[in-house]
C-alpha atoms as a PDB file:
ATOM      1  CA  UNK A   1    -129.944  27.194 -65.766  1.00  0.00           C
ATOM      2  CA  UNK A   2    -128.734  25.478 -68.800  1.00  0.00           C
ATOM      3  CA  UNK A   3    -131.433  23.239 -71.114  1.00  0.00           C
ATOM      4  CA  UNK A   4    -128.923  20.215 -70.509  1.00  0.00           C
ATOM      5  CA  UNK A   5    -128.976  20.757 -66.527  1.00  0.00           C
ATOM      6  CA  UNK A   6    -132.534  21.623 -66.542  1.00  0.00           C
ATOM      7  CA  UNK A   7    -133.917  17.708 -67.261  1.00  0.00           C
ATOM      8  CA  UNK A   8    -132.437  17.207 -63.252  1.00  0.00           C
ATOM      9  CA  UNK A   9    -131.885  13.787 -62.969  1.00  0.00           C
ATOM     10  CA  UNK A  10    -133.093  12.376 -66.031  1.00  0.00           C
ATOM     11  CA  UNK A  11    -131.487  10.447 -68.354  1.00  0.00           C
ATOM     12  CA  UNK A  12    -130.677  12.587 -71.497  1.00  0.00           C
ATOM     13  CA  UNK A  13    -130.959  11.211 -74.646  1.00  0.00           C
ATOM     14  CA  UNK A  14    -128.123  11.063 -76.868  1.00  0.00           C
ATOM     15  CA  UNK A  15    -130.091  12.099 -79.819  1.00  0.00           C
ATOM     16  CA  UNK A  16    -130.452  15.124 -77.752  1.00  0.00           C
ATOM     17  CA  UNK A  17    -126.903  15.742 -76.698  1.00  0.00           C
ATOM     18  CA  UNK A  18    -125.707  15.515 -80.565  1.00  0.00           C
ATOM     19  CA  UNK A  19    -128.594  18.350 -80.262  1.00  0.00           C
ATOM     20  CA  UNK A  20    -127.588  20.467 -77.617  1.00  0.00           C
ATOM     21  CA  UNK A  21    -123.869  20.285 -79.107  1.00  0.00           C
ATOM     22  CA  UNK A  22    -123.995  21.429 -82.657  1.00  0.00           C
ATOM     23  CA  UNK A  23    -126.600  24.101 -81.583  1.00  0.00           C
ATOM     24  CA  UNK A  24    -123.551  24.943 -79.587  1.00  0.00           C
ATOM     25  CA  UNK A  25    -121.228  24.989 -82.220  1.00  0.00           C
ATOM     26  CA  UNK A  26    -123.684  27.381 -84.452  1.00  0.00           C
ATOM     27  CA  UNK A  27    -124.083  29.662 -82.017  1.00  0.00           C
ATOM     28  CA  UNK A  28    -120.240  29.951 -81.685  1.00  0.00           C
ATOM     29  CA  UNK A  29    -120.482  30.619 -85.633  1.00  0.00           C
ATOM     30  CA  UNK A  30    -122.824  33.034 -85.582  1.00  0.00           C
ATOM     31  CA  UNK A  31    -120.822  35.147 -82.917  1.00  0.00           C
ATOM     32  CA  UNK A  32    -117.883  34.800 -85.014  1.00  0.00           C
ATOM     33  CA  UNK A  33    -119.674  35.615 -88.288  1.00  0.00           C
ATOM     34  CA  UNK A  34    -118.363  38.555 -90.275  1.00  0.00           C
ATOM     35  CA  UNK A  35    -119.509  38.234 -93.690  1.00  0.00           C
ATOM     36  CA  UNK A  36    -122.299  35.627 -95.697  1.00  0.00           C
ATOM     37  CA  UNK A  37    -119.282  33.501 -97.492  1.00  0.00           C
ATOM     38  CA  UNK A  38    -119.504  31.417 -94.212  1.00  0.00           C
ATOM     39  CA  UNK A  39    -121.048  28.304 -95.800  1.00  0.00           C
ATOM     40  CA  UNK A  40    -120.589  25.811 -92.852  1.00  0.00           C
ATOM     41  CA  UNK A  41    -123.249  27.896 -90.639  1.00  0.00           C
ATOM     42  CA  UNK A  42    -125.796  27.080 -93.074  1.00  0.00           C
ATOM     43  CA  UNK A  43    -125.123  23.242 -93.417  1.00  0.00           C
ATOM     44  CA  UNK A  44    -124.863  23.101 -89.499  1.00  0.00           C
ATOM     45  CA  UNK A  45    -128.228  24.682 -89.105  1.00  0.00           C
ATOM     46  CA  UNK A  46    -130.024  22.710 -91.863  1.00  0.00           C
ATOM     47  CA  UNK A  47    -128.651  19.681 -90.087  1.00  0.00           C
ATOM     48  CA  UNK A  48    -130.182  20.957 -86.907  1.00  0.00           C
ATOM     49  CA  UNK A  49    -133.797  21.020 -88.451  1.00  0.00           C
ATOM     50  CA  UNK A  50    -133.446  17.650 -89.097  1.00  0.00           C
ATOM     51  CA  UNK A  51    -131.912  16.313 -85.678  1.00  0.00           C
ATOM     52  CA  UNK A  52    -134.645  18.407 -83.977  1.00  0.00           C
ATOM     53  CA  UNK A  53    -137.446  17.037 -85.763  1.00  0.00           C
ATOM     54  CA  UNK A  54    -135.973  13.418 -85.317  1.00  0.00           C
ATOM     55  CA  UNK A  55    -135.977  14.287 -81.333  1.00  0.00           C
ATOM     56  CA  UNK A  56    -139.418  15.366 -81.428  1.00  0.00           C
ATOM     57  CA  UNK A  57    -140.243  11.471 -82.218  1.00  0.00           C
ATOM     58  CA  UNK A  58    -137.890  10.384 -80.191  1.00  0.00           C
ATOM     59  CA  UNK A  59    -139.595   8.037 -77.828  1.00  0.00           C
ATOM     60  CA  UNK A  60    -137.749   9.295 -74.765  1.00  0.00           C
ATOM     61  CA  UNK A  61    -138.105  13.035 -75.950  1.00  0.00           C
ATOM     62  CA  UNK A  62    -137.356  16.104 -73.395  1.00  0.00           C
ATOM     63  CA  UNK A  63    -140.151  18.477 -72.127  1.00  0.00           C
ATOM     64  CA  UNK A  64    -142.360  20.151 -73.919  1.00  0.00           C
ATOM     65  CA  UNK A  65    -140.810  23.817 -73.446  1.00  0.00           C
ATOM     66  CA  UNK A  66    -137.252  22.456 -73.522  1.00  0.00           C
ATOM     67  CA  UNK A  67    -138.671  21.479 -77.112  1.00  0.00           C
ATOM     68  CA  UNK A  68    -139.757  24.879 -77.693  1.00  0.00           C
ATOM     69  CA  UNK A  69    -136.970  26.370 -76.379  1.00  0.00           C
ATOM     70  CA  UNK A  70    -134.624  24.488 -79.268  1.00  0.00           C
ATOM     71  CA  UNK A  71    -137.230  25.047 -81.923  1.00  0.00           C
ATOM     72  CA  UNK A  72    -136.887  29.106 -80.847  1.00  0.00           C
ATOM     73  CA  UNK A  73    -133.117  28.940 -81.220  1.00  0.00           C
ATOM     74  CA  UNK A  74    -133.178  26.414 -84.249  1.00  0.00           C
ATOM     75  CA  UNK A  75    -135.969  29.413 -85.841  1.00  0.00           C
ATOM     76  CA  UNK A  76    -133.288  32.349 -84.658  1.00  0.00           C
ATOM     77  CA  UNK A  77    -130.299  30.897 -86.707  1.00  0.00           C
ATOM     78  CA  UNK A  78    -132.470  30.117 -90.038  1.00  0.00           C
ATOM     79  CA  UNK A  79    -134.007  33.884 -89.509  1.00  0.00           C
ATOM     80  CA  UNK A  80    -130.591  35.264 -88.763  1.00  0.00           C
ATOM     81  CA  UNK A  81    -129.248  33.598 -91.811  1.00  0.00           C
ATOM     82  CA  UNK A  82    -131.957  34.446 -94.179  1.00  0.00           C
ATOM     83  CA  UNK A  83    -131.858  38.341 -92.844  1.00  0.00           C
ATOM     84  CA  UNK A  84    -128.056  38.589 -94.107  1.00  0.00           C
ATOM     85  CA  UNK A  85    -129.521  37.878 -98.166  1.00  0.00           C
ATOM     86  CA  UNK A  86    -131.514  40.884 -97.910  1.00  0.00           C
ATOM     87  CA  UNK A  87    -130.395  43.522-100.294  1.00  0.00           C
ATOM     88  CA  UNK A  88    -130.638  46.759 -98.305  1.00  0.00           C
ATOM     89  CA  UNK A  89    -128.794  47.221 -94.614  1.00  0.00           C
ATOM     90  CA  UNK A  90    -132.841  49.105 -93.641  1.00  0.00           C
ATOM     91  CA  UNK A  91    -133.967  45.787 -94.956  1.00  0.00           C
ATOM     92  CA  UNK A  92    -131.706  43.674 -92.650  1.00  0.00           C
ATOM     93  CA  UNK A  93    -132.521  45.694 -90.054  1.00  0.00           C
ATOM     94  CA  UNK A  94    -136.195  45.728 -89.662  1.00  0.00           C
ATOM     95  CA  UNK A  95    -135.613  41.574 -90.254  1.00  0.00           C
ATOM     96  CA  UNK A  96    -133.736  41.580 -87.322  1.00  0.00           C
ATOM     97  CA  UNK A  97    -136.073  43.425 -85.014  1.00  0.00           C
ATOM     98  CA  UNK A  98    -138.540  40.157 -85.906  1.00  0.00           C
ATOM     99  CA  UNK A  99    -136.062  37.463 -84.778  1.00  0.00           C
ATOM    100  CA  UNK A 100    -136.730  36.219 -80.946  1.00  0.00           C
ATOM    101  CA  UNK A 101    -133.459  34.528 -79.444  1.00  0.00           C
ATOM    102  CA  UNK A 102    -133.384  31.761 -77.041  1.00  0.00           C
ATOM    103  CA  UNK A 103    -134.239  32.464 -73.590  1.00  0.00           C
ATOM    104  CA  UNK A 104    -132.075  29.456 -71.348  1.00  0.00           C
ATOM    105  CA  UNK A 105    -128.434  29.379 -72.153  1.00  0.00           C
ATOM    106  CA  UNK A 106    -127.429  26.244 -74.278  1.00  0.00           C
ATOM    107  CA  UNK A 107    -124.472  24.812 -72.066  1.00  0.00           C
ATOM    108  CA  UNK A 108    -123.132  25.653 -68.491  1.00  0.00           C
ATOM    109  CA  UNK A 109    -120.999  27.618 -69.540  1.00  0.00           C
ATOM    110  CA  UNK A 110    -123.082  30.446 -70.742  1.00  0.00           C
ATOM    111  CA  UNK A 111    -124.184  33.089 -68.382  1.00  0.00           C
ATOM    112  CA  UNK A 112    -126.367  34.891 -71.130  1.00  0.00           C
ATOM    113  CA  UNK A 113    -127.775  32.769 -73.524  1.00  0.00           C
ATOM    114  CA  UNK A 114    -125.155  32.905 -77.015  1.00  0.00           C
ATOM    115  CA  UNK A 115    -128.321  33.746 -79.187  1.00  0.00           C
ATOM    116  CA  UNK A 116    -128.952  36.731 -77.516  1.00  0.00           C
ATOM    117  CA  UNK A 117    -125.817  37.873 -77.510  1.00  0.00           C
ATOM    118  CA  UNK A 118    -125.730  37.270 -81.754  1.00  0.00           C
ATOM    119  CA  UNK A 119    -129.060  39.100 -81.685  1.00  0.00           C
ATOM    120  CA  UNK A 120    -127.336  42.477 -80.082  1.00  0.00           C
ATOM    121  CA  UNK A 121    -124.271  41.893 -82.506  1.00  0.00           C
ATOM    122  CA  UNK A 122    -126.108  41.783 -85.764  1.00  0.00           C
ATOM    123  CA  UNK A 123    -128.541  44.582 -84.800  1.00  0.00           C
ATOM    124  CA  UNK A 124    -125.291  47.024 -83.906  1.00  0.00           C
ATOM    125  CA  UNK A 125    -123.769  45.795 -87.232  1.00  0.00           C
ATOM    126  CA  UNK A 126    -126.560  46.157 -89.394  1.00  0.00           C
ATOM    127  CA  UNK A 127    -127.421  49.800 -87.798  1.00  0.00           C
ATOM    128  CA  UNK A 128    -124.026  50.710 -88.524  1.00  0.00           C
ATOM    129  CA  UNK A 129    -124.157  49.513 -91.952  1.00  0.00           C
ATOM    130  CA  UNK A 130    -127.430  51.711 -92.397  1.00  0.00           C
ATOM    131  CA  UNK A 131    -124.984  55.077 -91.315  1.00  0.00           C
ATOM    132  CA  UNK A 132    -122.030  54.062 -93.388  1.00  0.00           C
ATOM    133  CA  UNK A 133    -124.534  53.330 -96.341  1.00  0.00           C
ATOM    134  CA  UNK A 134    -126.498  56.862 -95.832  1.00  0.00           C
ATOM    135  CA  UNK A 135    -122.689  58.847 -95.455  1.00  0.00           C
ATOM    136  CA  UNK A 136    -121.421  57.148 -97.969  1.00  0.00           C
ATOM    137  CA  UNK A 137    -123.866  57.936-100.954  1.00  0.00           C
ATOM    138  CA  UNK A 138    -124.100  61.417 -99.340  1.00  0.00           C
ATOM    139  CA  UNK A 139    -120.307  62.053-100.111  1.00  0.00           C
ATOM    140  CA  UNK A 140    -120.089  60.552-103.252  1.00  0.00           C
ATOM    141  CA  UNK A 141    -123.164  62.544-103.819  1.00  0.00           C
ATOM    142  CA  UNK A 142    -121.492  65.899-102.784  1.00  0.00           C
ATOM    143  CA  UNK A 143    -118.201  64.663-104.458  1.00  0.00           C
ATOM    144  CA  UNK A 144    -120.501  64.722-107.712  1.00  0.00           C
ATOM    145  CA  UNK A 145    -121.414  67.910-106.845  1.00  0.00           C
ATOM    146  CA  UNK A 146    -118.258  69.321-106.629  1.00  0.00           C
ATOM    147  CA  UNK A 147    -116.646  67.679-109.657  1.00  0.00           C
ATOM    148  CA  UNK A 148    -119.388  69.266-112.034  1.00  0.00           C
ATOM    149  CA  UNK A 149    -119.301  72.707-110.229  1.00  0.00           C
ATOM    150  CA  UNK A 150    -115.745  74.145-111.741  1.00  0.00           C
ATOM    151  CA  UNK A 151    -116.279  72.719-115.199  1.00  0.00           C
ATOM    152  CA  UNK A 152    -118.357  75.521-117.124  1.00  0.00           C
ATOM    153  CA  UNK A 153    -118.808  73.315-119.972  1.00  0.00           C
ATOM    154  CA  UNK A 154    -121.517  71.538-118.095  1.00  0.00           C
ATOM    155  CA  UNK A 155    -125.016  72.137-118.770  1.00  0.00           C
ATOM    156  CA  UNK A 156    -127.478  73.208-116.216  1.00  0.00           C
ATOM    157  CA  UNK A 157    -129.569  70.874-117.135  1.00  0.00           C
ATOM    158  CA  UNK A 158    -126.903  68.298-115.667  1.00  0.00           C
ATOM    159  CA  UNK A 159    -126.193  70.113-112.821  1.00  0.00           C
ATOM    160  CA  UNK A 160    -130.507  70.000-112.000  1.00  0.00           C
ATOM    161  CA  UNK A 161    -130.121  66.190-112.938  1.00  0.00           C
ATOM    162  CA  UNK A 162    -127.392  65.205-109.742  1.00  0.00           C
ATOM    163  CA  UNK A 163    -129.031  67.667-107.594  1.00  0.00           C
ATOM    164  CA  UNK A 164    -132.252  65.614-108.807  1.00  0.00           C
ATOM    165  CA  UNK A 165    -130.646  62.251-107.975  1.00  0.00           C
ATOM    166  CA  UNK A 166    -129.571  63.434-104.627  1.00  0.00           C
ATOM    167  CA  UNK A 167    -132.632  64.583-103.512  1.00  0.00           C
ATOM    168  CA  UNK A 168    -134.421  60.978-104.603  1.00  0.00           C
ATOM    169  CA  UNK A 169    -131.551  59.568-102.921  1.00  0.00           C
ATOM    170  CA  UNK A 170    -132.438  60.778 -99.670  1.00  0.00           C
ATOM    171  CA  UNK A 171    -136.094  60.776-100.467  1.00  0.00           C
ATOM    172  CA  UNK A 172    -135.920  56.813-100.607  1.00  0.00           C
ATOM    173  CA  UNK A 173    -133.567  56.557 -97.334  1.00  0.00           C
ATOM    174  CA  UNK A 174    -136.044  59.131 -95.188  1.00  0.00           C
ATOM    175  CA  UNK A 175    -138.886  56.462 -96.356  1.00  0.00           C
ATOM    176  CA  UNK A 176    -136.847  53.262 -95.505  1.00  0.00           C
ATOM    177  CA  UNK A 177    -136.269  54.645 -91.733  1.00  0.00           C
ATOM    178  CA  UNK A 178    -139.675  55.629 -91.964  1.00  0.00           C
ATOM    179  CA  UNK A 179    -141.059  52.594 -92.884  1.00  0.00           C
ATOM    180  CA  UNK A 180    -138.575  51.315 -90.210  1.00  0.00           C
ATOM    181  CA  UNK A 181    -139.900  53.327 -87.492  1.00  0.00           C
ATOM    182  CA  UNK A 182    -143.588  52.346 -88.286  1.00  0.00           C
ATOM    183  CA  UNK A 183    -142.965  48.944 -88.270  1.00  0.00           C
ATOM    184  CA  UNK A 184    -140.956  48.934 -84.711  1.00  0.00           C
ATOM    185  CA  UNK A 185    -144.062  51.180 -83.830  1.00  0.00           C
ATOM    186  CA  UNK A 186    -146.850  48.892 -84.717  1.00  0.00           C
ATOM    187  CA  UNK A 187    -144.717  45.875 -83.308  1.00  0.00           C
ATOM    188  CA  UNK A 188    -144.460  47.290 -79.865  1.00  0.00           C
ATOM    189  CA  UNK A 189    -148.187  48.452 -80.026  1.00  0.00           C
ATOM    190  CA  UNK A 190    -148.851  44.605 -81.218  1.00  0.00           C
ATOM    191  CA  UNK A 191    -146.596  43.683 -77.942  1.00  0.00           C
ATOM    192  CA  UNK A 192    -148.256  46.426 -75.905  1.00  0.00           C
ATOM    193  CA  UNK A 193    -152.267  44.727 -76.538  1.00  0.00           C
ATOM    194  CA  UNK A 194    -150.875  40.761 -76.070  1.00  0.00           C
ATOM    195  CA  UNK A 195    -149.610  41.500 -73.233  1.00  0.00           C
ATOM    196  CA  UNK A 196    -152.623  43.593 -71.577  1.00  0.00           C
ATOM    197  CA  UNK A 197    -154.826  40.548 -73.109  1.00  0.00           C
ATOM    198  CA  UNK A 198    -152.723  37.954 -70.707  1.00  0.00           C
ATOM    199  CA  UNK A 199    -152.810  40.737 -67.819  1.00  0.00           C
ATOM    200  CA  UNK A 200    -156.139  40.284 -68.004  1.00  0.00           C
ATOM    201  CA  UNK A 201    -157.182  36.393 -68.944  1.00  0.00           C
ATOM    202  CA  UNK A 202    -154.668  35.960 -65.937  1.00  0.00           C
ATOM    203  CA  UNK A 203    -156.284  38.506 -64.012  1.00  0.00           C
ATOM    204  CA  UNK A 204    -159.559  36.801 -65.029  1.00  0.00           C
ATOM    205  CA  UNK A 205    -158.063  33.490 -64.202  1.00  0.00           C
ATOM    206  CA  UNK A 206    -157.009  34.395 -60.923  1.00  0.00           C
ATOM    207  CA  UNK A 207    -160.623  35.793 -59.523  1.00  0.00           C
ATOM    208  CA  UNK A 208    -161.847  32.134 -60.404  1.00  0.00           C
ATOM    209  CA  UNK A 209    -159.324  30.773 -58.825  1.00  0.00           C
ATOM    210  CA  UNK A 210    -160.522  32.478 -55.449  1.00  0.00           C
ATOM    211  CA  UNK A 211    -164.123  31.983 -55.785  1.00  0.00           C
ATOM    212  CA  UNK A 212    -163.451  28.195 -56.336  1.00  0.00           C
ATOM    213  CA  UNK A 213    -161.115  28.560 -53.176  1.00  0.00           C
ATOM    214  CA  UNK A 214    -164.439  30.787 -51.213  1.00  0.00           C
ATOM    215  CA  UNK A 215    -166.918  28.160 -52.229  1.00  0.00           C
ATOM    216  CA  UNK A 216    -164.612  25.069 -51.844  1.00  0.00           C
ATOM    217  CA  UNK A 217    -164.393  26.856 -47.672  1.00  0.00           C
ATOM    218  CA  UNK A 218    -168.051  27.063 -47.585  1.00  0.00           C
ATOM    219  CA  UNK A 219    -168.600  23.810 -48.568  1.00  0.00           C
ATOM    220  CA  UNK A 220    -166.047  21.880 -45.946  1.00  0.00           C
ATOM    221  CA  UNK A 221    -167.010  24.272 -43.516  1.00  0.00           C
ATOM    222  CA  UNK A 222    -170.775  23.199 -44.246  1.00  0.00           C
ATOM    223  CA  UNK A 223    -169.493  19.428 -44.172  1.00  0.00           C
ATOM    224  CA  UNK A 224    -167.651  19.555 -40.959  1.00  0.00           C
ATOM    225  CA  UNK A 225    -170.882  20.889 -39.081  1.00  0.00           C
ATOM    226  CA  UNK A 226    -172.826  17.880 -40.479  1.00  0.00           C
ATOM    227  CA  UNK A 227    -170.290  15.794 -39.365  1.00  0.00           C
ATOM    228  CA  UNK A 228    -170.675  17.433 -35.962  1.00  0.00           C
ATOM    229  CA  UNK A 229    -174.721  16.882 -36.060  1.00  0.00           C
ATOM    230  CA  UNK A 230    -174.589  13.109 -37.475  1.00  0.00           C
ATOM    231  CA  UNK A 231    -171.914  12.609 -34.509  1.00  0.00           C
ATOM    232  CA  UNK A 232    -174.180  14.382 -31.465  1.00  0.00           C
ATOM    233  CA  UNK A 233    -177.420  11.664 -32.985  1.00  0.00           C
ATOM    234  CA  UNK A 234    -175.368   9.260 -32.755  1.00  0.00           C
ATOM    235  CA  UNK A 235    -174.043   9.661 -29.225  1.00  0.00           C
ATOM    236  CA  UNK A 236    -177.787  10.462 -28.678  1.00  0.00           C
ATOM    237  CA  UNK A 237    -179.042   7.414 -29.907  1.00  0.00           C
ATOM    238  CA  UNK A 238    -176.174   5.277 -27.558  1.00  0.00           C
ATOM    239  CA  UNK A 239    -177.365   6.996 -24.446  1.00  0.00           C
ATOM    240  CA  UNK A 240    -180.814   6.310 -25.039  1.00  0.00           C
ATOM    241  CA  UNK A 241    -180.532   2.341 -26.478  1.00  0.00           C
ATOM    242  CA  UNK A 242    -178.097   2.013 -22.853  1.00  0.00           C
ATOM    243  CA  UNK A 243    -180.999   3.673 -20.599  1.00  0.00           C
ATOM    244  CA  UNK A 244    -183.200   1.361 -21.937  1.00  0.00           C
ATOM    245  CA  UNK A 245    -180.925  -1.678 -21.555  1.00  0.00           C
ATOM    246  CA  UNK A 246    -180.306  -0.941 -17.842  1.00  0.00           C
ATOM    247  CA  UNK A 247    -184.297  -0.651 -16.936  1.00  0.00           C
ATOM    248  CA  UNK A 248    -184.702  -3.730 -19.132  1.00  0.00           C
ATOM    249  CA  UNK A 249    -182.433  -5.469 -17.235  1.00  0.00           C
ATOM    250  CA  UNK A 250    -183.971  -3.988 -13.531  1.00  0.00           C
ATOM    251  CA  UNK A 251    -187.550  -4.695 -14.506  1.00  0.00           C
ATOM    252  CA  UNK A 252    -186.088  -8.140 -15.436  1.00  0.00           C
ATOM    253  CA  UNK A 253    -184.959  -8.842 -11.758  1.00  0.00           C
ATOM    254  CA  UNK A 254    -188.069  -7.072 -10.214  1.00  0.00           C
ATOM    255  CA  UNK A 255    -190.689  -9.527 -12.297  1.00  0.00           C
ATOM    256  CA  UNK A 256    -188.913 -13.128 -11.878  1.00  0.00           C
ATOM    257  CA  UNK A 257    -186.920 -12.965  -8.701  1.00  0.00           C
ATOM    258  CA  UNK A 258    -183.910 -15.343  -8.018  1.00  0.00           C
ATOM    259  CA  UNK A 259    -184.932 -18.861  -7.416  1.00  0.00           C
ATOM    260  CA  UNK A 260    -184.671 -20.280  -4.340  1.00  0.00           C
END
């Protein structure tokens, strides 16, 4: 279900649609987006900071987690944007495992919602980037390597200092996707204990929920049998205040007879 579709029959805003279609338009961008030189992404976003935070006071404003929803996608472009200035591609890519895309596709039109979709795209590229990046500087490391090899001119003392250079080279990679890995590892850990804490204050949640419901049943339960008891009195009571009508009424004629 789409955000726009999901307010049913309500009227919409238009401070929201202008909303709804330049985030639209940026996620479009960011699908399309090959290289940082794209300046209009950046405007567009900006400018979608500012329209949310204008709907947020808006006196008619949407839902609650329609809000949040926006704010999540609004938060995903400005992260996905700032991720691309990093220096390093290891750098980009531990940035990216940090950004959470939206969750509800924008428009109708989407089956899977477009900031997803970026999300998969940039993590591919930037992973790619990190192999090109680690072949590349091993080949022109080797290349190095090779060129100093035939010349017997060169010291061995410069032959020590590439092998040297190499070895730091992949020295500081090996730490970057070890660093990587750490991180992912101590985010899904992170994921791992949230998650068991709402298992549980839901699981928690839930056993009140049925002793309210058990003691809630005891108490109509004891309600409908004083019902019952005040309703057996009472039919009591009738019986007896007719009984004594009637004999009031017999003793009546017995003591002063019909005149003659």
């Amino acid at each position: 279900m789409a955000l726009t579709s999901s307010l049913g029959s309500m009227p919409v805003p238009r401070a929201e649609l202008k909303l709804v279609r330049l985030l639209s338009r940026c996620e479009v961008l960011a699908a399309d987006r090959r290289s940082a030189g794209e300046w209009r992404l950046e405007k567009y976003v900006a400018a979608l900071e500012e329209m949310l935070l204008e709907l947020k006071k808006h006196s008619s404003k949407p839902a609650p987690e329609v809000l949040n929803e926006y704010s999540r996608k609004v938060d995903f472009l400005k992260g996905m944007l700032e991720t691309e200035k990093l220096s390093s591609s290891s750098e980009k890519a531990l940035a990216n495992q940090f950004l959470a895309p939206g969750r509800i596709p924008t428009t109708t039109k989407e089956r899977v919602p477009a900031t997803q979709t970026v999300h998969l795209q940039t993590k591919a590229r930037y992973a790619g980037e990190m192999r090109s990046e680690l072949l590349g500087l091993e080949e022109t490391s080797l290349r190095k390597r090779a060129g100093f090899l035939p010349d017997e001119k060169q010291s061995a003392a410069d032959l020590d200092a590439v092998l040297q250079h190499h070895h730091s080279i992949q020295e500081k990679l090996a730490e970057e996707m070890l660093h990587l890995a750490r991180n992912l590892k101590n985010n899904t850990l992170v994921a791992q204990n949230v998650i068991k804490q709402d298992n549980q204050t839901l699981s928690h949640s839930l056993k009140l929920a049925d002793q309210n419901f058990e003691k809630l049943k005891d108490e109509s339960d004891r309600l409908e049998q004083h019902a019952k008891k005040s309703v057996n009195w009472l039919l009591w009571l009738m019986l007896i205040v007719v009984c004594f009508i009637f004999i009031s009424m017999i003793l009546f004629i017995r003591i002063f007879p019909k005149l003659r």
